[in-house]
Protein backbone atom coordinates (compact mmCIF):
# COMPACT_ATOMS: atom_id res chain seq x y z
CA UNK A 1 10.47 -11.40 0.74
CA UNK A 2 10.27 -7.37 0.80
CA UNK A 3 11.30 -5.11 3.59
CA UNK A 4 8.58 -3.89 5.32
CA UNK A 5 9.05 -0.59 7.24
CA UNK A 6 6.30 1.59 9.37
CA UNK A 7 5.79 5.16 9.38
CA UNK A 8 4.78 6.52 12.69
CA UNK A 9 3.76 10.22 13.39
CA UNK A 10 3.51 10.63 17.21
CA UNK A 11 1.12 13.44 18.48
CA UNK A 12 -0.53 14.44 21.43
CA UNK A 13 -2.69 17.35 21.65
CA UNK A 14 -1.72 19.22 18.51
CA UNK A 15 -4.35 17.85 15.83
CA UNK A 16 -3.67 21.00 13.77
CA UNK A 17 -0.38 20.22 13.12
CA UNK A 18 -1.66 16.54 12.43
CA UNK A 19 -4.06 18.18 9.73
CA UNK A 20 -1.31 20.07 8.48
CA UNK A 21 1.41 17.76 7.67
CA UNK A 22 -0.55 14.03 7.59
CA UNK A 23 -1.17 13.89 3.94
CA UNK A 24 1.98 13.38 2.19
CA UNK A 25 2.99 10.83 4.38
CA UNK A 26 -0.11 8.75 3.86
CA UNK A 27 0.35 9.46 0.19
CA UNK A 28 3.64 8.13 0.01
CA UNK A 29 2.79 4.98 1.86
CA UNK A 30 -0.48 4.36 -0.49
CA UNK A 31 1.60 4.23 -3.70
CA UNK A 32 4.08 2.02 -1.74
CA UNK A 33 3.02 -1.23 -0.83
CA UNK A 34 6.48 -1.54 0.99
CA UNK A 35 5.83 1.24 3.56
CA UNK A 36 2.80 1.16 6.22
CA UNK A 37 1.62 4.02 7.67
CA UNK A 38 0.68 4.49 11.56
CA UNK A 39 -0.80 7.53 14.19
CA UNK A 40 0.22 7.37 17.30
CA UNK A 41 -1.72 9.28 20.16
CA UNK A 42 -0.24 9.68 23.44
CA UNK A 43 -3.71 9.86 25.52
CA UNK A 44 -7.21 9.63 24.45
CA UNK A 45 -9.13 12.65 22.95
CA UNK A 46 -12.30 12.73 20.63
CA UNK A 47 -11.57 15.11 18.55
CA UNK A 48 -8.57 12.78 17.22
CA UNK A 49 -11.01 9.60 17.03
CA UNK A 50 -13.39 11.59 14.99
CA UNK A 51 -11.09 12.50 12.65
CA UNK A 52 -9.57 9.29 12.20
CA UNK A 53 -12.21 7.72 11.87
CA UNK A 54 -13.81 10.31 9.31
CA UNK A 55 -10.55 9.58 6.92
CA UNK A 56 -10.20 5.84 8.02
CA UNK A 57 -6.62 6.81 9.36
CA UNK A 58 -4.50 4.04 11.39
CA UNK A 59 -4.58 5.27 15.09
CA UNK A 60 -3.01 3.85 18.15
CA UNK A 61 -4.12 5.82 21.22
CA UNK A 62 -4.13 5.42 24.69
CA UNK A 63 -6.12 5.71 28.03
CA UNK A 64 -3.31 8.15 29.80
CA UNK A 65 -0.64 10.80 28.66
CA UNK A 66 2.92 9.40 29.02
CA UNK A 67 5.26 11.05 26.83
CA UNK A 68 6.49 10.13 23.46
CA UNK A 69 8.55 7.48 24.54
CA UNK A 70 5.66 5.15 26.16
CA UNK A 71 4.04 6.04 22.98
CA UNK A 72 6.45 4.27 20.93
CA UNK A 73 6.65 1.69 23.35
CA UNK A 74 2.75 0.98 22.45
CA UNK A 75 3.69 0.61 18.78
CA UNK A 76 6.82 -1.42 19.01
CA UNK A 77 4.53 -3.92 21.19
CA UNK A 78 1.06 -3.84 18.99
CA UNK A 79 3.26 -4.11 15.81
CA UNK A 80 6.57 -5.88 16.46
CA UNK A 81 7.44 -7.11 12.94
CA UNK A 82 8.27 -4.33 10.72
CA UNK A 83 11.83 -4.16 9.45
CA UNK A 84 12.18 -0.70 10.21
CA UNK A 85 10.69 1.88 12.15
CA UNK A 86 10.30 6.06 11.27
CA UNK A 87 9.11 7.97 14.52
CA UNK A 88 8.30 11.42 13.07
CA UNK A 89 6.80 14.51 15.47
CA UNK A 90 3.84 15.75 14.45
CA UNK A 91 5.14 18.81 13.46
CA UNK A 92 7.65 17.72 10.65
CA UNK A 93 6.78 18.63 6.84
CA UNK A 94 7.26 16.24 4.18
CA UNK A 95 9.21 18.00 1.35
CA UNK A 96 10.59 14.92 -0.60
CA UNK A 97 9.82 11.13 0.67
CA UNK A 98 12.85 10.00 -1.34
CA UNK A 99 14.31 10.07 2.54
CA UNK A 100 12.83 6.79 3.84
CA UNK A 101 14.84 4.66 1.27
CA UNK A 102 18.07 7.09 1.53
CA UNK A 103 17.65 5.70 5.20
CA UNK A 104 17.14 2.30 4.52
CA UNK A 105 20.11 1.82 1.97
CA UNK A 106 22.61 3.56 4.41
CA UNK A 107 21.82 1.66 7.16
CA UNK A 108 21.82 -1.38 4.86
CA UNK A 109 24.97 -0.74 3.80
CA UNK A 110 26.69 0.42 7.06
CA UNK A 111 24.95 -2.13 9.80
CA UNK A 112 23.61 1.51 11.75
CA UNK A 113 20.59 0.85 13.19
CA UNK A 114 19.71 3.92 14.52
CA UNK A 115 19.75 7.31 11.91
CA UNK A 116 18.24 10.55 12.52
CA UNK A 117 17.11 14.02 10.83
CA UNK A 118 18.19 16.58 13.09
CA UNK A 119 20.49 19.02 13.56
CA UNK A 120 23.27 17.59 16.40
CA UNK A 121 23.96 20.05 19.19
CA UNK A 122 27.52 19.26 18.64
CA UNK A 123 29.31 17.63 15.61
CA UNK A 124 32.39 15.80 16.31
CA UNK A 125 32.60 13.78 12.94
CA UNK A 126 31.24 14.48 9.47
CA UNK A 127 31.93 11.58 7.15
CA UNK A 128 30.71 10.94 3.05
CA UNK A 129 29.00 7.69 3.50
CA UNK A 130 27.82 5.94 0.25
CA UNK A 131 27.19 9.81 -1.54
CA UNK A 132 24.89 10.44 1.76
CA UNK A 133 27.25 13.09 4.32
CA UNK A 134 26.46 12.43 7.86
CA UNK A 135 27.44 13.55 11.10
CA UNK A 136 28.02 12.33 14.29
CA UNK A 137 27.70 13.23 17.94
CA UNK A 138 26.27 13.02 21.49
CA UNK A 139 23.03 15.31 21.82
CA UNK A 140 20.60 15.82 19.27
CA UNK A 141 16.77 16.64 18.81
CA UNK A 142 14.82 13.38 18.40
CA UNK A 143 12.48 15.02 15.90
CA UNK A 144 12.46 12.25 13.03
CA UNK A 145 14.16 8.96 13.57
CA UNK A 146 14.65 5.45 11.83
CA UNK A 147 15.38 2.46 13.83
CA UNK A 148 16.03 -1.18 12.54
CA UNK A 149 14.09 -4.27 14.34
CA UNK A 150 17.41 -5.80 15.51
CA UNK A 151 18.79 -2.91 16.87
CA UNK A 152 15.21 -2.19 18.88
CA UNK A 153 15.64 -5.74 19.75
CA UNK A 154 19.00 -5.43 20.82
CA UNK A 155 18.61 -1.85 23.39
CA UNK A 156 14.90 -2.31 23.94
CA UNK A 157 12.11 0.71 24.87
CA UNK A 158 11.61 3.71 26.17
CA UNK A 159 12.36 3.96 29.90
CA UNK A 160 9.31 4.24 31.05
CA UNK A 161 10.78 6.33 34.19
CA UNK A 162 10.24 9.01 32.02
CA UNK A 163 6.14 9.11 32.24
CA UNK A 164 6.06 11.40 34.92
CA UNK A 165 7.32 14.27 33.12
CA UNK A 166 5.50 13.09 29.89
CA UNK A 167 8.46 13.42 27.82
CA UNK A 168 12.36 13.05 27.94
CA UNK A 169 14.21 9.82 27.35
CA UNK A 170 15.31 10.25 23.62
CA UNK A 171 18.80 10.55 24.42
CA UNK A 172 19.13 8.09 27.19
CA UNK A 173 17.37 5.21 24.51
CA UNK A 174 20.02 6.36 21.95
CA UNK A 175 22.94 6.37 23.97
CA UNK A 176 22.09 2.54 24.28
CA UNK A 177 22.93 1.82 20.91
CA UNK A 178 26.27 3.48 21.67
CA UNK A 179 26.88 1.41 24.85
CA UNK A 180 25.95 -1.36 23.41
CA UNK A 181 28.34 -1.51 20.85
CA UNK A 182 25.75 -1.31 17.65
CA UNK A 183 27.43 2.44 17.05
CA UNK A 184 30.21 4.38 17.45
CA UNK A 185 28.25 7.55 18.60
CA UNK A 186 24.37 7.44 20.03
CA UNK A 187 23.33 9.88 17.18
CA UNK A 188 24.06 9.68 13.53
CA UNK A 189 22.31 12.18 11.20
CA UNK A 190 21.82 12.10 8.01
CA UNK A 191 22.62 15.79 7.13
CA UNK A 192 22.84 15.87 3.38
CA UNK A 193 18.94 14.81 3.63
CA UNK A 194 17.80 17.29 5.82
CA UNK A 195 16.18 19.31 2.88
CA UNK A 196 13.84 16.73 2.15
CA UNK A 197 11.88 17.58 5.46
CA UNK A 198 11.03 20.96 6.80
CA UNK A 199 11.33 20.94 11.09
CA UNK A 200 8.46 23.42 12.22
CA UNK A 201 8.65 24.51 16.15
CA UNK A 202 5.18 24.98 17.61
CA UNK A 203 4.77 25.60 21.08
CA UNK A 204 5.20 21.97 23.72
CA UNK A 205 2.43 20.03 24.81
CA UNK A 206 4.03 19.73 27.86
CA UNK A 207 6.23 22.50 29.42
CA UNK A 208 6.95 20.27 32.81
CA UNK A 209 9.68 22.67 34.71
CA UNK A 210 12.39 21.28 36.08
CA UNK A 211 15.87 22.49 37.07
CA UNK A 212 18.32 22.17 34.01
CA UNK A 213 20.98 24.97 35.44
CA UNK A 214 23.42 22.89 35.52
CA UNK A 215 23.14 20.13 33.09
CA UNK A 216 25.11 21.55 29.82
CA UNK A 217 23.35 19.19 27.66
CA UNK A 218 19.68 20.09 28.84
CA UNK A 219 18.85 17.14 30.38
CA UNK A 220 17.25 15.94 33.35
CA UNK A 221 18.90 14.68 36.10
CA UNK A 222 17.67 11.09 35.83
CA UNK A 223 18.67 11.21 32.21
CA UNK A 224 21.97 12.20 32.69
CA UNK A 225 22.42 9.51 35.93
CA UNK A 226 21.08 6.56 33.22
CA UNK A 227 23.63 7.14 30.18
CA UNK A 228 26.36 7.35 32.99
CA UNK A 229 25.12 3.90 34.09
CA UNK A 230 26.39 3.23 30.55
CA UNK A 231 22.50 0.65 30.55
CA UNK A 232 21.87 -1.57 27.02
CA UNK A 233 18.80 -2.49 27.36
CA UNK A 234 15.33 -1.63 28.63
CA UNK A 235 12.20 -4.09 28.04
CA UNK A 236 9.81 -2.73 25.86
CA UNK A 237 7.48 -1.61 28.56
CA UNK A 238 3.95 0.30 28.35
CA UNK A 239 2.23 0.95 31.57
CA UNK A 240 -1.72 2.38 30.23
CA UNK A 241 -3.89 0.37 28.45
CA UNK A 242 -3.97 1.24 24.64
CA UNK A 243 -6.17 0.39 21.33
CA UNK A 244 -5.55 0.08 17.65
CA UNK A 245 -8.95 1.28 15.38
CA UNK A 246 -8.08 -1.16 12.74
CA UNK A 247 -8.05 0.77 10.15
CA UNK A 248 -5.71 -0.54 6.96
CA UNK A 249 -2.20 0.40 7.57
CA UNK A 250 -0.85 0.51 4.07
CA UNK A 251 -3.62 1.79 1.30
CA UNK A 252 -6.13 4.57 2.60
CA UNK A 253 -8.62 4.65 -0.30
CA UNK A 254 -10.48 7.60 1.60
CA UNK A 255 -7.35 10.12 2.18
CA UNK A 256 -6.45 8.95 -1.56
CA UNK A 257 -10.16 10.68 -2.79
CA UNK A 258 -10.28 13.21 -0.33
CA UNK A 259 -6.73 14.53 -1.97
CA UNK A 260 -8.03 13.83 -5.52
CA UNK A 261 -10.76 16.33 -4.72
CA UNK A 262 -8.71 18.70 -2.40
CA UNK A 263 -5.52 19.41 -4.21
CA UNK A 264 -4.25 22.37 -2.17
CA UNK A 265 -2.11 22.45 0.15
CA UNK A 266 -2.64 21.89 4.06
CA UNK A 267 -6.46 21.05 2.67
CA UNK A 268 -8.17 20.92 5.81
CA UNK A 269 -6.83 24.60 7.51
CA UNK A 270 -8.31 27.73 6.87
CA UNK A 271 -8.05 31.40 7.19
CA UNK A 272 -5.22 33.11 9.51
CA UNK A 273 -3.94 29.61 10.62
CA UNK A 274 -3.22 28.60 7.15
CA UNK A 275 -1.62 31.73 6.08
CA UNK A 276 0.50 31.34 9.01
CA UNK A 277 1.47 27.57 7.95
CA UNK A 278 2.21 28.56 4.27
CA UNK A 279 4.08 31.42 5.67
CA UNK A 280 6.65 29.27 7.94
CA UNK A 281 6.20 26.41 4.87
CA UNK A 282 7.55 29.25 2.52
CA UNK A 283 10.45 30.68 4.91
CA UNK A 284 11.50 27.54 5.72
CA UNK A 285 11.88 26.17 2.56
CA UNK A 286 14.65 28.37 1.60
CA UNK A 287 17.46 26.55 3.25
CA UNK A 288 15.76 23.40 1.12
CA UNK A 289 16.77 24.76 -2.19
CA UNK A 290 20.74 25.90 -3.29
CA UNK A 291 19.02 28.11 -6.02
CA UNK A 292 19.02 31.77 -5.20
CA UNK A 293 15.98 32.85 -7.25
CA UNK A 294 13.95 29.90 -5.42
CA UNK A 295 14.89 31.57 -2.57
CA UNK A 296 13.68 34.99 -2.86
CA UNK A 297 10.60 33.50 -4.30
CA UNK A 298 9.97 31.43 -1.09
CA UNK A 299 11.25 34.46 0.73
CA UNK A 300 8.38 36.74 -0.93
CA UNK A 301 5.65 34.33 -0.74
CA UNK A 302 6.25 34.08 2.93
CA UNK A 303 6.12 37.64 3.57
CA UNK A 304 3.17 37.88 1.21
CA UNK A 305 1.19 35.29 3.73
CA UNK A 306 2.19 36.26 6.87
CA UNK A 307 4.98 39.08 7.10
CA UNK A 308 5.26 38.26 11.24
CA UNK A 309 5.71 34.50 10.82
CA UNK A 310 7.57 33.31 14.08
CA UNK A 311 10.51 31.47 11.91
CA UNK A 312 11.26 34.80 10.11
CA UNK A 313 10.70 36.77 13.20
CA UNK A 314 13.81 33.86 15.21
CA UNK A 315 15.98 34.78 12.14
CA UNK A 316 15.94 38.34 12.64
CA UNK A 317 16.40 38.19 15.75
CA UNK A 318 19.45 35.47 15.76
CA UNK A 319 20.92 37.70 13.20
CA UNK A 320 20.62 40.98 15.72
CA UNK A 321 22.40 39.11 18.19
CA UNK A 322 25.23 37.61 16.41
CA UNK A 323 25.95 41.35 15.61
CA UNK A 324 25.94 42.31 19.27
């Protein structure tokens, strides 16, 4: 019997970037029967129901706002038996979905049940693993990560301590997999793959302040008091009540017209805002490719759209202070 492994974009409040980025994903799953595709909602809003229902798009969605991590708690317990699990933010492009089975063979092949696609705040090992170069480490973004069902079986959920700030928790969950003896550091990213993906940065939904002075890792100080409690496991908790819309999970028949008819990209934005997004999609591409003319073309044809586009705007100004 196949694999079968579930694609999860979580969002809450940023339908745009839902709009934006959706497509590819739910293309890739409808010419793979082995790959199911899933929206997760932290919270309830209309305009996301409407749309979802307009393109018959799998949504899970909830009564209250919790974070991310009682978000994926709400999937793991409405759909318990996938293989594997990809929580992706909202915000992260699709460049090449040749990544889902690049994760799925390494961790096949190396028993790691927790991979991820970010950069690592701090890189103690970088290993060749099976032609796919990795690296290791302690503190990491949790922007796109792959989970196997025994290892989710094995550390559990999001702690759901974490619902009053509606977010945190990514580290603390992966620093279970470490304690628990399932891997020799919490994060493991698969670095070699991060050009398949593009990792945009729009603004939080939530910007809860809290005193970080003196935590060099940026966490909160219930975070950092749970991974020194060295904790293995948390039950897969959810604390709001949530609903599935039933829509198929694997084959979308109306996103597969709606992109026969709309073959441009980012189909549903318009105007300034999608100028902007094929901007950033242009600048960022260019640490994607190795070629140097691809990269003054993507170079150009971001300055072309939108010649203030915040990523070029951070590079400058990175560059200005490395100088000084």
């Amino acid at each position: 019997m196949n694999s079968k492994s579930l694609i999860c974009v979580t969002t809450c409040n940023r339908l745009s970037e839902v709009k934006k980025y959706i497509w590819d994903y739910i293309t890739f799953c409808n010419k793979n029967n082995d790959f199911d595709f899933l929206l997760a909602l932290d919270g309830n809003n209309k305009e996301y129901l409407d749309f979802c229902n307009q393109y018959q798009i799998p949504l899970l969605y909830s009564d209250e706002r919790e974070g991310v991590g009682l978000s994926k708690n709400r999937v793991l317990k409405q759909f318990p038996n996938y293989n594997y699990y990809f929580f992706i933010d909202d915000d992260v492009e699709l460049i090449s979905p040749i990544v889902f089975n690049k994760f799925i063979e390494l961790s096949n092949k190396t028993k790691y049940h927790n991979l991820t696609l970010t950069p690592l705040k701090k890189v103690f090992i970088k290993e060749n693993r099976y032609s796919t170069i990795i690296e290791k480490g302690f503190y990491g973004g949790g922007y796109f990560n792959f989970y196997t069902k025994q290892g989710l079986a094995t550390i559990g959920g999001w702690n759901i301590l974490f619902s009053k700030y509606k977010r945190y928790g990514h580290s603390e969950h992966s620093f279970r997999f470490y304690h628990s003896g399932l891997s020799d550091y919490p994060l493991i990213s698969l670095v070699s793959c991060l050009h398949n993906v593009i990792l945009h940065d729009p603004p939080h939904v939530t910007n809860f302040k809290t005193n970080l002075e003196n935590s060099i890792n940026e966490l909160i100080p219930e975070e950092e008091e749970l991974i020194k409690q060295k904790t293995t496991y948390f039950p897969i908790t959810t604390i709001s009540v949530f609903y599935f819309n039933g829509f198929n999970m694997n084959y979308n028949p109306t996103v597969d017209e709606f992109l026969l008819k709309n073959k441009r990209k980012y189909p549903l934005t318009n105007g300034k805002e999608r100028r902007i997004a094929l901007a950033e999609h242009y600048f960022l591409r260019i640490r994607t490719t190795k070629k140097s003319f691809k990269k003054i073309l993507f170079f150009l044809f971001s300055i072309f759209y939108c010649p203030t586009n915040n990523p070029f705007k951070h590079a400058v100004k990175s560059l200005f202070l490395k100088k000084h």
